[in-house]
PDB file of N, CA and C in Angstrom:
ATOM      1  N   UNK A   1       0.831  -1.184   0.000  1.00  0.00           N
ATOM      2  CA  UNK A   1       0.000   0.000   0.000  1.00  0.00           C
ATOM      3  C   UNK A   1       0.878   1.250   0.000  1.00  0.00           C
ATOM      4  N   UNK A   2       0.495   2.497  -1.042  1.00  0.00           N
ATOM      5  CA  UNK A   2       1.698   3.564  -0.586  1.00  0.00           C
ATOM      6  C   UNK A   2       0.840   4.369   0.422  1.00  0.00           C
ATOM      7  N   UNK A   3       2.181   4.743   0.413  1.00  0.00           N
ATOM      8  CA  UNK A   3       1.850   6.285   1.855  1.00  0.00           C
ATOM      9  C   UNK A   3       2.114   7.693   1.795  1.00  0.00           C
ATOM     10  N   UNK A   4       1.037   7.791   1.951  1.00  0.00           N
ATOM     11  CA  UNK A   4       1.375   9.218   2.075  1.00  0.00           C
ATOM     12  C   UNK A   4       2.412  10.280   2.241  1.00  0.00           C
ATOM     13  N   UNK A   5       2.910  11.045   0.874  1.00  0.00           N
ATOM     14  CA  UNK A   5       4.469  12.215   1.527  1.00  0.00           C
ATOM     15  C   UNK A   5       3.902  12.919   2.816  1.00  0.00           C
ATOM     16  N   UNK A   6       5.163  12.813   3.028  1.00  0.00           N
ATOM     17  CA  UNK A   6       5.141  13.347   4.973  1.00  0.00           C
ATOM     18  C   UNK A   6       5.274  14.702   5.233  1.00  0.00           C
ATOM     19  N   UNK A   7       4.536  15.503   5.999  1.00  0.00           N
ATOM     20  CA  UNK A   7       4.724  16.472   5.752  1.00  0.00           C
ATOM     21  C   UNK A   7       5.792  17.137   6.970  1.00  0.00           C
ATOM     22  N   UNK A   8       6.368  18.525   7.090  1.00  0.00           N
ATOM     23  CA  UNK A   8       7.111  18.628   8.064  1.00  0.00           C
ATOM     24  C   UNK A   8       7.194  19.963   8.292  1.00  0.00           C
ATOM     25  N   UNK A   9       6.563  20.640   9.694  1.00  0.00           N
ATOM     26  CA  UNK A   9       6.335  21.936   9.536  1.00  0.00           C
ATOM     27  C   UNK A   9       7.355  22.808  10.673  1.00  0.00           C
ATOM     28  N   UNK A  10       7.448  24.016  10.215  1.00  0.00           N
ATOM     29  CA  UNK A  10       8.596  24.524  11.456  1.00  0.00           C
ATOM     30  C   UNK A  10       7.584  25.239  12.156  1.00  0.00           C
ATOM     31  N   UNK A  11       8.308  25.905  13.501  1.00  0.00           N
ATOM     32  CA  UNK A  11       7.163  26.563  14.274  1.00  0.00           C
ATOM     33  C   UNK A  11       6.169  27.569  14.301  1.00  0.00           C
ATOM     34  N   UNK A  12       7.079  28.066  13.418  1.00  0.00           N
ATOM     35  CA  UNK A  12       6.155  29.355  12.913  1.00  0.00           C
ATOM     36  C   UNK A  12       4.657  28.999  11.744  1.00  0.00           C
ATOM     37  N   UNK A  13       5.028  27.790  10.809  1.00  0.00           N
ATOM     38  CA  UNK A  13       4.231  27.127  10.160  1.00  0.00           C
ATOM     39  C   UNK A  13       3.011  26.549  10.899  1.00  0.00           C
ATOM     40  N   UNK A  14       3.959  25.680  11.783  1.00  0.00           N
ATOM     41  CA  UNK A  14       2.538  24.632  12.958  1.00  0.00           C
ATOM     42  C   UNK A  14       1.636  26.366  13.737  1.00  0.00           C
ATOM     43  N   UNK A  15       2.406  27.021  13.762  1.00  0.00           N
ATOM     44  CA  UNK A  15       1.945  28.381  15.010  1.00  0.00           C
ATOM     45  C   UNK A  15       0.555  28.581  13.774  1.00  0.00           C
ATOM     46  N   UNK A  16       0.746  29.348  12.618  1.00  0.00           N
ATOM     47  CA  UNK A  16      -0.419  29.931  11.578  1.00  0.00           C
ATOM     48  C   UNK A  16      -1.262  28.683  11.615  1.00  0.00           C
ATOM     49  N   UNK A  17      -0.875  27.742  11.496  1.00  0.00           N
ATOM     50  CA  UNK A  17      -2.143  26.537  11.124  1.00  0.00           C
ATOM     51  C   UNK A  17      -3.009  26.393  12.172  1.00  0.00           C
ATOM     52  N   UNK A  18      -2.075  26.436  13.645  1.00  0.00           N
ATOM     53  CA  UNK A  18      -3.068  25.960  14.966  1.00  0.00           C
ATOM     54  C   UNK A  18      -3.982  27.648  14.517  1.00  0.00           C
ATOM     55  N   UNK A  19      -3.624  28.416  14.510  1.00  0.00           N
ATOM     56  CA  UNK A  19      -4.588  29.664  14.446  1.00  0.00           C
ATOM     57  C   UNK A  19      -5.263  29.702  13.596  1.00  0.00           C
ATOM     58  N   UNK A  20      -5.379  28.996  12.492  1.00  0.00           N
ATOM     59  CA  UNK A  20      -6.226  29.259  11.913  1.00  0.00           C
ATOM     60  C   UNK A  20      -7.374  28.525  11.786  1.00  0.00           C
ATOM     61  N   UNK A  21      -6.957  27.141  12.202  1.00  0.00           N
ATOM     62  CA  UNK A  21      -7.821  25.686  12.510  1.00  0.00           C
ATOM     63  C   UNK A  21      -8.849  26.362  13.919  1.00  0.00           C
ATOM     64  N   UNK A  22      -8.145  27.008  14.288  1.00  0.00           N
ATOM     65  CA  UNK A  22      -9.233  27.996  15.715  1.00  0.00           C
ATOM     66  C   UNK A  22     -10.299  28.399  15.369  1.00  0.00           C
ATOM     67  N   UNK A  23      -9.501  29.670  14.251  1.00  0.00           N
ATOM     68  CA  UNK A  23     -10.486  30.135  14.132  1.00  0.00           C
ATOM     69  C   UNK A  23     -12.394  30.630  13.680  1.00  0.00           C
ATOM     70  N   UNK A  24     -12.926  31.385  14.426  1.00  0.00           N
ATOM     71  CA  UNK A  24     -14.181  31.675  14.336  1.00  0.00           C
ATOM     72  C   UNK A  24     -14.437  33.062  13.284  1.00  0.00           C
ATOM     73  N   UNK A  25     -13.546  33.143  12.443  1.00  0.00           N
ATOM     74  CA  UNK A  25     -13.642  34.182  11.030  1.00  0.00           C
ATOM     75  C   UNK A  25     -13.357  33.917   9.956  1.00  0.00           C
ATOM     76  N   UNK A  26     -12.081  33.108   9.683  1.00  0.00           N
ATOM     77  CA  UNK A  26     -11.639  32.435   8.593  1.00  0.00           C
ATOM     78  C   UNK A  26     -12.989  31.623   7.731  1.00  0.00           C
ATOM     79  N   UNK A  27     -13.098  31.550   6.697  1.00  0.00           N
ATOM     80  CA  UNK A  27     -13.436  30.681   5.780  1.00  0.00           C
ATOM     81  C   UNK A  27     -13.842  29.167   6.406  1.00  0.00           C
ATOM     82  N   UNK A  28     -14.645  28.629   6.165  1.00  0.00           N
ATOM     83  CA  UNK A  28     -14.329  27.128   7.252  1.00  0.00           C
ATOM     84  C   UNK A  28     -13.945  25.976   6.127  1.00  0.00           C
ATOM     85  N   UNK A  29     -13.547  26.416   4.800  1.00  0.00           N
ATOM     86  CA  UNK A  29     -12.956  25.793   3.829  1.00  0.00           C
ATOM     87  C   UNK A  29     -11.112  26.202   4.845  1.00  0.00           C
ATOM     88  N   UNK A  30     -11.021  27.077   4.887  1.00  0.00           N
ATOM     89  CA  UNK A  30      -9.835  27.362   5.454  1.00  0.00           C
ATOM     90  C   UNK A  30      -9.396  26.453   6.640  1.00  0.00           C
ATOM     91  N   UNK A  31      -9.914  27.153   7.308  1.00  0.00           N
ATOM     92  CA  UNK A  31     -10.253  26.039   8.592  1.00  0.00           C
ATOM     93  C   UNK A  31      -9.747  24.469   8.579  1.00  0.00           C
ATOM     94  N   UNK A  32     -10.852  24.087   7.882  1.00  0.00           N
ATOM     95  CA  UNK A  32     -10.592  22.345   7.202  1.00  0.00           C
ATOM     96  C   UNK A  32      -9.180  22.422   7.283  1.00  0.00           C
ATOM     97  N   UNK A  33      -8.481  22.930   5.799  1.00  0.00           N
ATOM     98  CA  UNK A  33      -7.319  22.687   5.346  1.00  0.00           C
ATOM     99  C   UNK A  33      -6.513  22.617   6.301  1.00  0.00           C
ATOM    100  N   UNK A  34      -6.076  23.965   7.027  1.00  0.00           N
ATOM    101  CA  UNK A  34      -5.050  23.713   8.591  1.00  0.00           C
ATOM    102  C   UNK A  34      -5.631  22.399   9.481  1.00  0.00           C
ATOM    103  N   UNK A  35      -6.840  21.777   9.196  1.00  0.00           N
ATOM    104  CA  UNK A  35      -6.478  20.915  10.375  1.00  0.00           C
ATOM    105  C   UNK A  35      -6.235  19.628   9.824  1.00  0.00           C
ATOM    106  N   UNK A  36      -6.302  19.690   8.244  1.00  0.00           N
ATOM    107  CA  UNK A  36      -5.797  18.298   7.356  1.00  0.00           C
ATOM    108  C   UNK A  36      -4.695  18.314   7.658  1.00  0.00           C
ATOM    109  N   UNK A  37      -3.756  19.651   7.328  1.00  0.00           N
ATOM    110  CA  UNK A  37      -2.436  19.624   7.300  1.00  0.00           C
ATOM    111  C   UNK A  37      -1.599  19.376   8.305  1.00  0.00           C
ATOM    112  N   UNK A  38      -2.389  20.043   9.649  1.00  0.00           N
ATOM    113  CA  UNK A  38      -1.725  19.608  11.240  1.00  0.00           C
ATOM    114  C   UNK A  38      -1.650  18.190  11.032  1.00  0.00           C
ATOM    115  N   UNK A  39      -2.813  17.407  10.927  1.00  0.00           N
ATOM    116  CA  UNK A  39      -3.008  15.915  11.464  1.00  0.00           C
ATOM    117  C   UNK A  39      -2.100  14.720  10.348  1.00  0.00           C
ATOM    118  N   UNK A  40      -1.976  15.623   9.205  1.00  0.00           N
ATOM    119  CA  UNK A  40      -1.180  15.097   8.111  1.00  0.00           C
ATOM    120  C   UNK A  40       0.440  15.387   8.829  1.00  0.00           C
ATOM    121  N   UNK A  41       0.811  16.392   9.404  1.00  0.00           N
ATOM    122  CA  UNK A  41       2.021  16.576   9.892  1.00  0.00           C
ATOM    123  C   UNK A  41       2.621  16.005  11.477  1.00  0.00           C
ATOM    124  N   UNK A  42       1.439  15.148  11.728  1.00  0.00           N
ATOM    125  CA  UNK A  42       1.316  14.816  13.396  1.00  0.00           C
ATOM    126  C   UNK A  42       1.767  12.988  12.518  1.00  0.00           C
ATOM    127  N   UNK A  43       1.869  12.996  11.641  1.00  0.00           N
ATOM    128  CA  UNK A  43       1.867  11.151  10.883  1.00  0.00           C
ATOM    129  C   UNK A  43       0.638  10.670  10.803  1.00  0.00           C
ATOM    130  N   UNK A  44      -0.597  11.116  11.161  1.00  0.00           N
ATOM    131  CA  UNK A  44      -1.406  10.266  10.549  1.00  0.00           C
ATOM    132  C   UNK A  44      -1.843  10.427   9.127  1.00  0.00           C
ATOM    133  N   UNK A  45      -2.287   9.316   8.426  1.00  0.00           N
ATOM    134  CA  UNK A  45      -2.836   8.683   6.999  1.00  0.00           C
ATOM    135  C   UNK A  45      -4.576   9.461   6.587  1.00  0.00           C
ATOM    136  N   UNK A  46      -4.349   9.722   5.273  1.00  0.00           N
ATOM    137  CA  UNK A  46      -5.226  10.407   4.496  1.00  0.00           C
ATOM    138  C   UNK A  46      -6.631   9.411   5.207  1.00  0.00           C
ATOM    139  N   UNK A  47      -6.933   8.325   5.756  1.00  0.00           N
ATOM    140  CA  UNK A  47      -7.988   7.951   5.983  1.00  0.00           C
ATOM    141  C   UNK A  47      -8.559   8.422   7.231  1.00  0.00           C
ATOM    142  N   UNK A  48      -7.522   8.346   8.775  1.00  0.00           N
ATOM    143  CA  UNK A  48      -8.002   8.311   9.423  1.00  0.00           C
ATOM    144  C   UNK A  48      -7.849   9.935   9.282  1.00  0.00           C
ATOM    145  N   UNK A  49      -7.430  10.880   8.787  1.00  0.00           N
ATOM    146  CA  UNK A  49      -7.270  12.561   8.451  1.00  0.00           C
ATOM    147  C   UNK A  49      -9.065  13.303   8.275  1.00  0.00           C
ATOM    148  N   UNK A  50      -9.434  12.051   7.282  1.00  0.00           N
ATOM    149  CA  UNK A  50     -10.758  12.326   6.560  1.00  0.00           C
ATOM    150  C   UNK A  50     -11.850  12.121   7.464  1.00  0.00           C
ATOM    151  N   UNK A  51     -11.481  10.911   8.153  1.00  0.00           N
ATOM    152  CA  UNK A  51     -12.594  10.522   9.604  1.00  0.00           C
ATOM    153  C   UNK A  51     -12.833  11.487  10.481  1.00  0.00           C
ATOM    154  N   UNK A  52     -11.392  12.402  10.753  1.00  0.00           N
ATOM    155  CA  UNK A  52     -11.541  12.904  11.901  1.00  0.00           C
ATOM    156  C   UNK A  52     -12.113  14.456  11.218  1.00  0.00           C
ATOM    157  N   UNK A  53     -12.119  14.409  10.067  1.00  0.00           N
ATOM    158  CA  UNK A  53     -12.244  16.159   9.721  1.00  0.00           C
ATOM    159  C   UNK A  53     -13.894  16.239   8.671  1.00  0.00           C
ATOM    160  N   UNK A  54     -14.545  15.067   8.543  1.00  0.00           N
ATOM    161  CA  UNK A  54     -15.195  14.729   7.666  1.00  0.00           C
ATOM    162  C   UNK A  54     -15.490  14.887   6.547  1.00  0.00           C
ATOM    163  N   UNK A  55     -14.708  14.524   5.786  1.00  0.00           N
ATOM    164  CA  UNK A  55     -14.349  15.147   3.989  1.00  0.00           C
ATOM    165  C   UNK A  55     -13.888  13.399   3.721  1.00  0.00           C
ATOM    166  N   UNK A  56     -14.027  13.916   2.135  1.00  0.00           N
ATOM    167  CA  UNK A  56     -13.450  12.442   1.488  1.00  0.00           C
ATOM    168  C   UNK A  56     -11.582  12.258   2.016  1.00  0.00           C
ATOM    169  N   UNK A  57     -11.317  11.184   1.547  1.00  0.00           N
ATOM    170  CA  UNK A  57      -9.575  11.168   1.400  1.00  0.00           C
ATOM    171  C   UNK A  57      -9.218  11.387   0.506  1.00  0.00           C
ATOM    172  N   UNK A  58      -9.583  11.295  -0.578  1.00  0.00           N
ATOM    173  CA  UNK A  58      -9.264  12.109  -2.319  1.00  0.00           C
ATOM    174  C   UNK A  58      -8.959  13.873  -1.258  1.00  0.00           C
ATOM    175  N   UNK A  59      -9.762  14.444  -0.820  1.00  0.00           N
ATOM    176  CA  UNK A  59      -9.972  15.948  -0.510  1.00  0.00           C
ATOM    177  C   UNK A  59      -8.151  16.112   0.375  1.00  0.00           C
ATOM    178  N   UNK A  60      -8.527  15.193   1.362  1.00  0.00           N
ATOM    179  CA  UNK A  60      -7.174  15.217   2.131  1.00  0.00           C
ATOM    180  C   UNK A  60      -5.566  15.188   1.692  1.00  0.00           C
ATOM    181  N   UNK A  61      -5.956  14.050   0.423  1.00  0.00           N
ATOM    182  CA  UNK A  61      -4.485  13.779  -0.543  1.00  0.00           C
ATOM    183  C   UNK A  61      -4.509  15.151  -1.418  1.00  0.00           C
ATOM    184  N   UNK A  62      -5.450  15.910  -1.710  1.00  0.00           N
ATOM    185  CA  UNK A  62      -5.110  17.326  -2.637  1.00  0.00           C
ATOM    186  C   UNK A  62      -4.577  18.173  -1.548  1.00  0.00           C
ATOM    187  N   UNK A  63      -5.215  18.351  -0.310  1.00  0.00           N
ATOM    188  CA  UNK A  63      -4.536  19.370   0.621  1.00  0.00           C
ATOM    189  C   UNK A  63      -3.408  18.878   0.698  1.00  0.00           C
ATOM    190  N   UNK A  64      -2.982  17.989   1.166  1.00  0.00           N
ATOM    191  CA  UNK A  64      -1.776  17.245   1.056  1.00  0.00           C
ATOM    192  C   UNK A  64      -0.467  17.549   0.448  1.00  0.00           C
ATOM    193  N   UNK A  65      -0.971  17.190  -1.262  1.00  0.00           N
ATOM    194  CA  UNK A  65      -0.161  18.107  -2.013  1.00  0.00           C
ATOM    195  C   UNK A  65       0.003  19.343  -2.580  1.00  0.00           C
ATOM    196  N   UNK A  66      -0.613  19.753  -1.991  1.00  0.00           N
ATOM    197  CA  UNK A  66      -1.098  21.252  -2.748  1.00  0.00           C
ATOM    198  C   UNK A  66      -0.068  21.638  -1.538  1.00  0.00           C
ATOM    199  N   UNK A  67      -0.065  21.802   0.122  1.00  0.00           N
ATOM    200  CA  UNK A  67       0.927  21.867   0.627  1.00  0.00           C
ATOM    201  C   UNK A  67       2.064  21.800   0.460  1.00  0.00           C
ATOM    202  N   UNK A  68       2.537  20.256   0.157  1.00  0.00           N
ATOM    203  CA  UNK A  68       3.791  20.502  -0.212  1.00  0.00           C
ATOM    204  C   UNK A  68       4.500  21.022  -1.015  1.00  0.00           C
ATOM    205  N   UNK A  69       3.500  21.262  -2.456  1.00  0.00           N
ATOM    206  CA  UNK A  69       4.348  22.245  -3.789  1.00  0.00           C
ATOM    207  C   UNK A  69       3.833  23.608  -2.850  1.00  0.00           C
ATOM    208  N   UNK A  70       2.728  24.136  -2.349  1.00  0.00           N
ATOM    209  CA  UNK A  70       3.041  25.725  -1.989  1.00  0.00           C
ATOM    210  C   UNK A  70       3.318  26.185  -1.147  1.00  0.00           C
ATOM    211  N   UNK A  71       3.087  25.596   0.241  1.00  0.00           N
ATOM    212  CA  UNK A  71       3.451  25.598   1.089  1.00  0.00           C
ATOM    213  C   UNK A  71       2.127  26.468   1.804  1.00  0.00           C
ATOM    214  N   UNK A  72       2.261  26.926   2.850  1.00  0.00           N
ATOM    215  CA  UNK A  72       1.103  28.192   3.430  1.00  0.00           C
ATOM    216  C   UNK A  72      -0.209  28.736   2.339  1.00  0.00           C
ATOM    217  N   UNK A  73       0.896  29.259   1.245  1.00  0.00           N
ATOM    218  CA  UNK A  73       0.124  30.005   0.317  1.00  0.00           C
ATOM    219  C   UNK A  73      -1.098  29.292  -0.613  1.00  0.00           C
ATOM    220  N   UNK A  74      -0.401  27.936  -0.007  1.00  0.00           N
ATOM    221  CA  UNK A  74      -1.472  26.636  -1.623  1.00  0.00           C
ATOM    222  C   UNK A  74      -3.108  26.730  -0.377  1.00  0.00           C
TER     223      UNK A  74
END
């Protein structure tokens, strides 16, 4: 089975995501994404990512990579 690229965030990265996964203004498309990407960067797998955030795993593997080519900005 493959696995998922791993993601790996520095502090200032993990710092914007926990804030934004908070927040009560942001977009809640936004939202989602920081908390795919935390739980994607904590090692867990596009399935149990999708369970816990309720979206498909197709959705999780695009945040996924869309992260790693843009980083913050994707």
């Amino acid at each position: 089975m493959r696995r998922a690229p791993e993601i790996k965030l520095n502090d200032a990265q993990r710092a914007e995501l926990v804030s934004w996964s908070r927040s009560q203004t942001l977009p809640m498309r936004q939202v989602s994404r920081a908390r795919i990407v935390l739980l994607a960067a904590d090692g867990q797998e596009d399935i149990a990512i999708a369970a816990a955030v309720g979206c498909a795993r197709q959705r999780c593997a695009r945040v996924r990579q869309r992260f790693l080519r843009d980083g913050l900005e994707g």
